[in-house]
PDB file of N, CA and C in Angstrom:
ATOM      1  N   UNK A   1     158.133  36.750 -75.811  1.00  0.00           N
ATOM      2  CA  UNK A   1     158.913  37.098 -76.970  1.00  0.00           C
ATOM      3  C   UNK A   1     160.199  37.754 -76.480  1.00  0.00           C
ATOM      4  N   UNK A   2     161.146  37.151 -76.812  1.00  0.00           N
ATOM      5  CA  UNK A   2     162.951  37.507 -76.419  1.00  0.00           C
ATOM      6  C   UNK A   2     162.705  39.272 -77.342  1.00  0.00           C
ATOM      7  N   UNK A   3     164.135  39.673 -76.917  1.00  0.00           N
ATOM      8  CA  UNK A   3     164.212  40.798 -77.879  1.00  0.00           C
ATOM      9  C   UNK A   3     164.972  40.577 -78.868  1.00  0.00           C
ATOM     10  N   UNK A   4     165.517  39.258 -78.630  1.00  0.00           N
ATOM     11  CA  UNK A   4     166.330  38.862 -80.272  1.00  0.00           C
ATOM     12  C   UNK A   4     165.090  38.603 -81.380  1.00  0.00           C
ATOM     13  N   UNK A   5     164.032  38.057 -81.149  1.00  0.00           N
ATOM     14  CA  UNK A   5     163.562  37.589 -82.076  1.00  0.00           C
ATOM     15  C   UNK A   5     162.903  38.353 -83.029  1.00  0.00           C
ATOM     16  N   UNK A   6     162.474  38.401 -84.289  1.00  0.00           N
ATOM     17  CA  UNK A   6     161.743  38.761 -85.078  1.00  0.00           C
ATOM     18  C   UNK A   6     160.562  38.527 -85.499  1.00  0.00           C
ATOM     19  N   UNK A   7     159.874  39.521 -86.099  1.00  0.00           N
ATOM     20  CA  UNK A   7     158.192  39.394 -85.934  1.00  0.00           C
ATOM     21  C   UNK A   7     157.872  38.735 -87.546  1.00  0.00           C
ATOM     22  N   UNK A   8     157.066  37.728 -88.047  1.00  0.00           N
ATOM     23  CA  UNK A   8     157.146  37.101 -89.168  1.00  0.00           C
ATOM     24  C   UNK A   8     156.504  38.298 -90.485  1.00  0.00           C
ATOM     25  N   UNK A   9     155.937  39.302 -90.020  1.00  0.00           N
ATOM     26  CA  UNK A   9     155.401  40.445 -90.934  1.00  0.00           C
ATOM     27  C   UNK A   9     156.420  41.546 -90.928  1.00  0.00           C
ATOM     28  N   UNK A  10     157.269  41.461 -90.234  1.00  0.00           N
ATOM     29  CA  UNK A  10     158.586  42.483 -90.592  1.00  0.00           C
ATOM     30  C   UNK A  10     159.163  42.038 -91.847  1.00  0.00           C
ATOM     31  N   UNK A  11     159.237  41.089 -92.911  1.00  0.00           N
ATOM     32  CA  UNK A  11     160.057  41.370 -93.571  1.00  0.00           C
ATOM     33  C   UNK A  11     159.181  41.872 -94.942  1.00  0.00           C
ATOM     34  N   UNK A  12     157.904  41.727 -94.844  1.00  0.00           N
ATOM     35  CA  UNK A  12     157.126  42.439 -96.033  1.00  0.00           C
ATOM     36  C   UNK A  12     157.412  43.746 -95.574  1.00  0.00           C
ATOM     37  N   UNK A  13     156.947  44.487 -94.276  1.00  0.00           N
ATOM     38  CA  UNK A  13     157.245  45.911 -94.197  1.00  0.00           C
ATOM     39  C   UNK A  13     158.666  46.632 -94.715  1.00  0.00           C
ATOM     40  N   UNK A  14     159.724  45.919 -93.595  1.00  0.00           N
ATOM     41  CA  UNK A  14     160.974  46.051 -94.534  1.00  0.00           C
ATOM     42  C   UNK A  14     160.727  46.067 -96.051  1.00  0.00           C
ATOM     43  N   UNK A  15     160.898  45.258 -96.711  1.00  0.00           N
ATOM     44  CA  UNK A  15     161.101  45.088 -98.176  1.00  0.00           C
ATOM     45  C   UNK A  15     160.073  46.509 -98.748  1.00  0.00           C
ATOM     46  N   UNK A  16     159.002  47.017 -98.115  1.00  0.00           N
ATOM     47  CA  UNK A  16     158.370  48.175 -98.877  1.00  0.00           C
ATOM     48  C   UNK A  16     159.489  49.224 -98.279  1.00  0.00           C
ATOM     49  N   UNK A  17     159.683  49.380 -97.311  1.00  0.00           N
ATOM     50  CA  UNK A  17     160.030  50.391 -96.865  1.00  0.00           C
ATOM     51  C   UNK A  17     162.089  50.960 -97.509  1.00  0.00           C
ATOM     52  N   UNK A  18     162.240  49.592 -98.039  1.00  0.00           N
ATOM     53  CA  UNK A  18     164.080  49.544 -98.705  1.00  0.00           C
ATOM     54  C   UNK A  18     163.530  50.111-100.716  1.00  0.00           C
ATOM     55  N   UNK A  19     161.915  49.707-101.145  1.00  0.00           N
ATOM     56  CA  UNK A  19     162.061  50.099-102.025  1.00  0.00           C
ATOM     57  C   UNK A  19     162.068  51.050-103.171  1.00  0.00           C
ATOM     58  N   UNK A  20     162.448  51.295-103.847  1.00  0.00           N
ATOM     59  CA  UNK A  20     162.755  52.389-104.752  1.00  0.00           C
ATOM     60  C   UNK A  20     162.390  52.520-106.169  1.00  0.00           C
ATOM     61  N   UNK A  21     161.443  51.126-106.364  1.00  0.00           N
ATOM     62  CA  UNK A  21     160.615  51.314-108.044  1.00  0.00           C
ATOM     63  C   UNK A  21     159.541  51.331-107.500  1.00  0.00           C
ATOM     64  N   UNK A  22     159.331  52.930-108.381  1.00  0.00           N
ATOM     65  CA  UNK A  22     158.071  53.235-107.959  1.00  0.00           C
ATOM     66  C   UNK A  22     156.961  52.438-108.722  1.00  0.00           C
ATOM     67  N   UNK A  23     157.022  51.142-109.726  1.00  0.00           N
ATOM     68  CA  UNK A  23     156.148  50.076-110.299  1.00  0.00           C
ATOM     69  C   UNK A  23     156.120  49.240-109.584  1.00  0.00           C
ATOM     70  N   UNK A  24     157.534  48.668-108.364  1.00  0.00           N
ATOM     71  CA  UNK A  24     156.825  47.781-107.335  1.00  0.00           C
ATOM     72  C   UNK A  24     156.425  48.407-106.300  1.00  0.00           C
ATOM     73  N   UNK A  25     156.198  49.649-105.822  1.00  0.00           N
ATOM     74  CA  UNK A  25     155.838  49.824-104.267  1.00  0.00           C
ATOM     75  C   UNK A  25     154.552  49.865-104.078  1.00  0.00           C
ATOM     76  N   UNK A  26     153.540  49.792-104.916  1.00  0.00           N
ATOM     77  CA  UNK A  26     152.196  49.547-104.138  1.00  0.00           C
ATOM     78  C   UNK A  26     152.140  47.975-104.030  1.00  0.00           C
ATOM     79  N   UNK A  27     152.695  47.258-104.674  1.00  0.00           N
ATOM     80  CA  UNK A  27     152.331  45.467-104.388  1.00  0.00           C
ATOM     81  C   UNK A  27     153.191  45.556-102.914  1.00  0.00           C
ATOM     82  N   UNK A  28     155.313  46.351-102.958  1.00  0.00           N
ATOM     83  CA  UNK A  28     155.305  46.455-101.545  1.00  0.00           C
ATOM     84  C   UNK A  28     154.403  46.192-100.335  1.00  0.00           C
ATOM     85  N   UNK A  29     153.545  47.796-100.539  1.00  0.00           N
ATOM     86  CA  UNK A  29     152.740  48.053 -99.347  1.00  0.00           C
ATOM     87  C   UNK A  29     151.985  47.548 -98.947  1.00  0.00           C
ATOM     88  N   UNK A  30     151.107  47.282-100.472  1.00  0.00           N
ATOM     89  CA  UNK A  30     150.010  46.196-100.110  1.00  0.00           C
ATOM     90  C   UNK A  30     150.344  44.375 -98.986  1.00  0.00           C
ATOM     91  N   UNK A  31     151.861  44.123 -99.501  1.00  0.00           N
ATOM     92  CA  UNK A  31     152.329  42.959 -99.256  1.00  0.00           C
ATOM     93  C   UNK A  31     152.338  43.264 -97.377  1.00  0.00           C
ATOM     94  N   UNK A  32     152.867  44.417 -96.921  1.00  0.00           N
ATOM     95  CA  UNK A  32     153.575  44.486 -95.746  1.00  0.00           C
ATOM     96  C   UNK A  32     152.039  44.502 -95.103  1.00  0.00           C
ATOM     97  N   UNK A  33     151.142  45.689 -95.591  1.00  0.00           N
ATOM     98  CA  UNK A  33     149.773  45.536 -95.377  1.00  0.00           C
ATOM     99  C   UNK A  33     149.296  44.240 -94.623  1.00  0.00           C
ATOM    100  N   UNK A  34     149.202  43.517 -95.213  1.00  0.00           N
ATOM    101  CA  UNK A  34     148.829  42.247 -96.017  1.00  0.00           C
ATOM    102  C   UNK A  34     149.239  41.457 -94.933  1.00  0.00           C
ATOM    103  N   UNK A  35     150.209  41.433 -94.360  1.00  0.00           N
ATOM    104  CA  UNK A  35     151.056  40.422 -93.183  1.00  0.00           C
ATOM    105  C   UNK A  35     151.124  40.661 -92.080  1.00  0.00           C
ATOM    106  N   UNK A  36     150.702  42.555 -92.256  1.00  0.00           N
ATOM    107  CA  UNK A  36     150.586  42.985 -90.429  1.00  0.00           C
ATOM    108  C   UNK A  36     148.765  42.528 -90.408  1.00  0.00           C
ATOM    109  N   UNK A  37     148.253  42.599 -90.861  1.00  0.00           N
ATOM    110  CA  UNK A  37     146.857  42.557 -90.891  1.00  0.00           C
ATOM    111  C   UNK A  37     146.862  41.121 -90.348  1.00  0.00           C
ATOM    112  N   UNK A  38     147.358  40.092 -91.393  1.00  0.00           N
ATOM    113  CA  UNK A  38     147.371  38.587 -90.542  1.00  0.00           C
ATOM    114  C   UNK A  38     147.965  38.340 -89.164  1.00  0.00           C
ATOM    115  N   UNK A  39     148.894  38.892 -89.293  1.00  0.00           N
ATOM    116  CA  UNK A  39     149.094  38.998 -87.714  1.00  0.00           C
ATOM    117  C   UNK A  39     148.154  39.305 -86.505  1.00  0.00           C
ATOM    118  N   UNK A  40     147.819  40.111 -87.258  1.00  0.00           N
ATOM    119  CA  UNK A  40     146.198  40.664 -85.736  1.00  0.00           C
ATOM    120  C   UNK A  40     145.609  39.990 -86.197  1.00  0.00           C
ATOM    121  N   UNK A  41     145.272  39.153 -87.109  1.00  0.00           N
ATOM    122  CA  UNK A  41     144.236  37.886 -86.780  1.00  0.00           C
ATOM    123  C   UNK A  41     144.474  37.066 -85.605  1.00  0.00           C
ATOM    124  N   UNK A  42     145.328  36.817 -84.893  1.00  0.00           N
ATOM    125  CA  UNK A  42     145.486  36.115 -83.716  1.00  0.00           C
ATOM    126  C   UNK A  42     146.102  37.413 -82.782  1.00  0.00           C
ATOM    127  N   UNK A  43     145.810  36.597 -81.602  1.00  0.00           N
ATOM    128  CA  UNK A  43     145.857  37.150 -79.970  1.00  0.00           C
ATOM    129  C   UNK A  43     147.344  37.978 -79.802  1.00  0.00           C
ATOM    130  N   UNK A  44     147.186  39.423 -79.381  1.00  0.00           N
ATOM    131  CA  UNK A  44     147.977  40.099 -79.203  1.00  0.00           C
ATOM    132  C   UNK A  44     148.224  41.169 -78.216  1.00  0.00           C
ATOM    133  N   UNK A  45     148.830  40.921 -77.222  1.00  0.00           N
ATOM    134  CA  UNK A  45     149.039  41.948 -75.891  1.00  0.00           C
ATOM    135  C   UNK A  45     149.316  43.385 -76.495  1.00  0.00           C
ATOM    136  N   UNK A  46     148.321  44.440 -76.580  1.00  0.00           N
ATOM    137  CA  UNK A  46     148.897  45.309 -76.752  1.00  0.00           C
ATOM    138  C   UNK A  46     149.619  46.422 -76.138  1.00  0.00           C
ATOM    139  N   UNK A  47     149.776  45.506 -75.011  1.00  0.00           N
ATOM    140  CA  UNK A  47     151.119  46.252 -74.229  1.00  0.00           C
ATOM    141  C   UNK A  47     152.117  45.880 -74.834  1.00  0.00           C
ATOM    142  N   UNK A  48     152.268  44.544 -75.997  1.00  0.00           N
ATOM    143  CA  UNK A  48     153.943  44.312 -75.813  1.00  0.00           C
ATOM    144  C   UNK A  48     154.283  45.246 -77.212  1.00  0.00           C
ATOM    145  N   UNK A  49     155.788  44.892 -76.829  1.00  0.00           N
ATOM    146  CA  UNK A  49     156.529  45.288 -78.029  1.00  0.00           C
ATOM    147  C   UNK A  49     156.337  45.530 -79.625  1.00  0.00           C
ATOM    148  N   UNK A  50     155.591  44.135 -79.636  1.00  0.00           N
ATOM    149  CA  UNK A  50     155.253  43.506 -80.908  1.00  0.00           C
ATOM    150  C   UNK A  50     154.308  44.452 -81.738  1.00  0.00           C
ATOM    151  N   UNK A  51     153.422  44.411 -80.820  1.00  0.00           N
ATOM    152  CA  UNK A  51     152.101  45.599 -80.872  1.00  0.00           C
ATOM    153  C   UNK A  51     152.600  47.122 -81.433  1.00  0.00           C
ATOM    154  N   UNK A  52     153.652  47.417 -80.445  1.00  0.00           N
ATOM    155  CA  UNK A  52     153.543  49.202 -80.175  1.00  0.00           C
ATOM    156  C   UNK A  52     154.534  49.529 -81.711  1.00  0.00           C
ATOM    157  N   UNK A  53     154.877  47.878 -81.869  1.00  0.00           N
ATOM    158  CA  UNK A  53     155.857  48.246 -83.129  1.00  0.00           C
ATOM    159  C   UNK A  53     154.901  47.480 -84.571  1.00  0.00           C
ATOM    160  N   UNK A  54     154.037  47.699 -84.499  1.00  0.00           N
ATOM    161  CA  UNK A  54     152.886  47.541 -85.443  1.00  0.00           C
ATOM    162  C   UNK A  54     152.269  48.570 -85.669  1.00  0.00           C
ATOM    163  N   UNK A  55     151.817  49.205 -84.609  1.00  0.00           N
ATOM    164  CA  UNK A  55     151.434  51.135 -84.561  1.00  0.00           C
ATOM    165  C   UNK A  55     152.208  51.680 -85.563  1.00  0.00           C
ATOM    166  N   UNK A  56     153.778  51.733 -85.297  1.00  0.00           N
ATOM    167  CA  UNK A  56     154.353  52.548 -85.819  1.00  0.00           C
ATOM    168  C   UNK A  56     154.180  52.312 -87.259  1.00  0.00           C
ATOM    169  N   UNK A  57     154.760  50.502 -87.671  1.00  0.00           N
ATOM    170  CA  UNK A  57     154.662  50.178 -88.887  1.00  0.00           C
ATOM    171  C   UNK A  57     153.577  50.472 -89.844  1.00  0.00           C
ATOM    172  N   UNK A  58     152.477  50.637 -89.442  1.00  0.00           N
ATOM    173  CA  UNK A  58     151.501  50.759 -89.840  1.00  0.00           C
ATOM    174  C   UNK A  58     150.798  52.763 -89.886  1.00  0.00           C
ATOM    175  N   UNK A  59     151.694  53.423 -89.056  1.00  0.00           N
ATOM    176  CA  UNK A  59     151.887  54.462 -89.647  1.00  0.00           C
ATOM    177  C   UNK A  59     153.091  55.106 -90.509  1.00  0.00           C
ATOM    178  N   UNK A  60     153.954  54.566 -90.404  1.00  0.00           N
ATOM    179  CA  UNK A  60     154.935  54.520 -91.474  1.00  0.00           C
ATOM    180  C   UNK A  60     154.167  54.328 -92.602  1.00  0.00           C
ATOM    181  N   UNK A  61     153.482  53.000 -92.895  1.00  0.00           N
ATOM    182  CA  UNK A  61     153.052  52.611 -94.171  1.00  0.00           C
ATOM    183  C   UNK A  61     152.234  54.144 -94.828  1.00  0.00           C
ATOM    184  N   UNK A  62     151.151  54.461 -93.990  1.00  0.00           N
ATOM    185  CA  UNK A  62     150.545  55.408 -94.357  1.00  0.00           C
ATOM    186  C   UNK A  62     151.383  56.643 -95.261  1.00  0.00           C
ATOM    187  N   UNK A  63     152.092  56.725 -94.500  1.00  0.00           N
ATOM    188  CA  UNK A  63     153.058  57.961 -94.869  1.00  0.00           C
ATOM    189  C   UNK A  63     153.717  57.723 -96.095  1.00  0.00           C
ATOM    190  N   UNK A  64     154.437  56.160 -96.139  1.00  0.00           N
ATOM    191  CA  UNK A  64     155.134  55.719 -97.758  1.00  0.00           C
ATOM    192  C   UNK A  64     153.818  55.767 -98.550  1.00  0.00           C
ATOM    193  N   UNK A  65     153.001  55.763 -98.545  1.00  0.00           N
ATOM    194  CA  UNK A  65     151.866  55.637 -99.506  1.00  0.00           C
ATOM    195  C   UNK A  65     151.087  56.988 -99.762  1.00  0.00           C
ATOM    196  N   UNK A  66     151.058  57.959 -99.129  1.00  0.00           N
ATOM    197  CA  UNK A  66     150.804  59.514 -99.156  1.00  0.00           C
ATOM    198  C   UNK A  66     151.750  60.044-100.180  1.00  0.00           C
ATOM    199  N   UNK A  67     153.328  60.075 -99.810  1.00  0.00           N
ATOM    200  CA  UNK A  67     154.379  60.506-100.552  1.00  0.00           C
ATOM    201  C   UNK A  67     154.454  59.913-101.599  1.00  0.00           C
ATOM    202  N   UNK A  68     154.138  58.779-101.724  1.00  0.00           N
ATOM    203  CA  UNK A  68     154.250  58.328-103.160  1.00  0.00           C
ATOM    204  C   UNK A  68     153.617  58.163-104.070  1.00  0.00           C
ATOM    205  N   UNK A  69     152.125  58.328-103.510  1.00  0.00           N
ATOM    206  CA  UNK A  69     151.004  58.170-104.845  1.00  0.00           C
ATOM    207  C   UNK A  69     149.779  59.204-104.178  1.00  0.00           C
ATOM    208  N   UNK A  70     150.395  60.590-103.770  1.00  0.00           N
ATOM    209  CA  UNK A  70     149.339  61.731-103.915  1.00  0.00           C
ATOM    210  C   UNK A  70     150.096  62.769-104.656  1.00  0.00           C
ATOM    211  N   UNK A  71     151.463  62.851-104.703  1.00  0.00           N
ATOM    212  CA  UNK A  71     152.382  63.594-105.523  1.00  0.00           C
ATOM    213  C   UNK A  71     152.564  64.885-104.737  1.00  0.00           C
ATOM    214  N   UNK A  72     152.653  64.451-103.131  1.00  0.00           N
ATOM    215  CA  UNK A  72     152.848  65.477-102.653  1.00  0.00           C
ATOM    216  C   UNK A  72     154.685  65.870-102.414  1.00  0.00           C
ATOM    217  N   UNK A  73     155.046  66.907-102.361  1.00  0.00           N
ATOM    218  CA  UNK A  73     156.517  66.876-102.438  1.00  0.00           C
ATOM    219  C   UNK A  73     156.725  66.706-101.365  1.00  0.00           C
ATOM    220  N   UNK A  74     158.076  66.155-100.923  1.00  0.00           N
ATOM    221  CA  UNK A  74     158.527  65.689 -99.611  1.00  0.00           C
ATOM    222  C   UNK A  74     158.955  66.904 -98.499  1.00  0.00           C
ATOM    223  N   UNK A  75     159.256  67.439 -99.703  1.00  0.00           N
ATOM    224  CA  UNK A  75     159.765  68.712 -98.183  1.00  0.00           C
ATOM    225  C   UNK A  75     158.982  69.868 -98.989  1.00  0.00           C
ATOM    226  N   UNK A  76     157.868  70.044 -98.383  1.00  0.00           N
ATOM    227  CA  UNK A  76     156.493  70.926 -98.447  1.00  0.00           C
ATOM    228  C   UNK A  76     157.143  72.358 -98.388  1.00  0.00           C
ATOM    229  N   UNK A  77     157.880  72.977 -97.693  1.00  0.00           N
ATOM    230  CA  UNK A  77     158.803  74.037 -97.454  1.00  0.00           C
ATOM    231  C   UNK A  77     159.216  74.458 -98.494  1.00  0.00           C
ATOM    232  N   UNK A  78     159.936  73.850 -99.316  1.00  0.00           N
ATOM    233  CA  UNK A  78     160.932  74.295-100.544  1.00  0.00           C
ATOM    234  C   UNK A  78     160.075  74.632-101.963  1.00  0.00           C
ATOM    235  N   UNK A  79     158.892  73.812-101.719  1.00  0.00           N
ATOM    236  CA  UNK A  79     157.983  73.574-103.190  1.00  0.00           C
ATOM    237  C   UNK A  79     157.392  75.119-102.639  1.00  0.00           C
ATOM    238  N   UNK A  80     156.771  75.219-101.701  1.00  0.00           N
ATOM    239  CA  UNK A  80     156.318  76.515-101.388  1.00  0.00           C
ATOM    240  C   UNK A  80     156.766  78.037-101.423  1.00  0.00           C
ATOM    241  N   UNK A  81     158.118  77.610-100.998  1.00  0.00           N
ATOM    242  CA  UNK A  81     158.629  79.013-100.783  1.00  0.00           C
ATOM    243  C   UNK A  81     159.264  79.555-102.738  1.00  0.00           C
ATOM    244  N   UNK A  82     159.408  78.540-103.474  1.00  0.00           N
ATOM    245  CA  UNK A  82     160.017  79.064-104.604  1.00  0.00           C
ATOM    246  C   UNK A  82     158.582  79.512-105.328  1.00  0.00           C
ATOM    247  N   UNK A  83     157.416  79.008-105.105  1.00  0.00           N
ATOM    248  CA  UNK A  83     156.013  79.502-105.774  1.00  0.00           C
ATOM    249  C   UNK A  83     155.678  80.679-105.233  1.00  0.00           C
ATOM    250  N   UNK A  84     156.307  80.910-104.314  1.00  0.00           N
ATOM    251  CA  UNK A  84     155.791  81.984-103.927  1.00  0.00           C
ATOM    252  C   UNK A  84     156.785  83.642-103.959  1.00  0.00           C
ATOM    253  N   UNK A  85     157.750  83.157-104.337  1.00  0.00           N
ATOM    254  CA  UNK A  85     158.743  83.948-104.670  1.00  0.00           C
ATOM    255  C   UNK A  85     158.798  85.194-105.732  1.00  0.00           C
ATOM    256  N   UNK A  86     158.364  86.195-105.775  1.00  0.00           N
ATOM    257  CA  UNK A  86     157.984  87.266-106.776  1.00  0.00           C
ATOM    258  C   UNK A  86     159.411  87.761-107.372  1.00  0.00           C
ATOM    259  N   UNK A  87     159.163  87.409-108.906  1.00  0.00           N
ATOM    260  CA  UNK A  87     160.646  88.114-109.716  1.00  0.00           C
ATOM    261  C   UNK A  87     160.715  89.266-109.635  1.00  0.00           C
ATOM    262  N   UNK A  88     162.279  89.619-109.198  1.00  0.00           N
ATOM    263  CA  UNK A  88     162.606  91.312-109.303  1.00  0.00           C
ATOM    264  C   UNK A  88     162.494  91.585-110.497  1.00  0.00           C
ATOM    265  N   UNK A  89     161.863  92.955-110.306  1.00  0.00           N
ATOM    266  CA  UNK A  89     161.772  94.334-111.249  1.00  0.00           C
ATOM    267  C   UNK A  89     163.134  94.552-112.403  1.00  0.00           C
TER     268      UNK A  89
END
């Protein structure tokens, strides 16, 4: 595999990962899901490239799917520190 070329389940991941209605992003994920999974149906060095960039994709996914349908806030810091903030006297 050249390094020009592209992997045929990158463009479901892409397309979850560019989107922004939150009514399409679980078919997204499911889709990108869906294409890295077929991919490891056949033979794959997981030394190469292809592989180590399936890891990632596939923890990326995790993460778009945590943030978006457990309702956790993105920056955990800010939600915290204003709850916890006691009004002056």
């Amino acid at each position: 595999m050249n390094d020009g070329e592209t992997y045929p389940w990158l463009e479901a991941y892409e397309a979850a990962l560019m989107e922004v209605d939150r009514t399409k992003m679980h078919g997204r994920l499911l889709e990108a899901s869906a294409a890295i999974e077929q991919r490891l149906l056949r033979p794959i060095d997981v030394q190469s490239a292809e592989y180590k960039t399936i890891v990632t994709a596939e923890i990326t996914l995790l993460t778009l799917r945590s943030e978006w349908f457990t309702g956790r806030p993105k920056a955990r810091g800010a939600a915290t520190s204003s709850s916890q903030a006691s009004p002056d006297p």
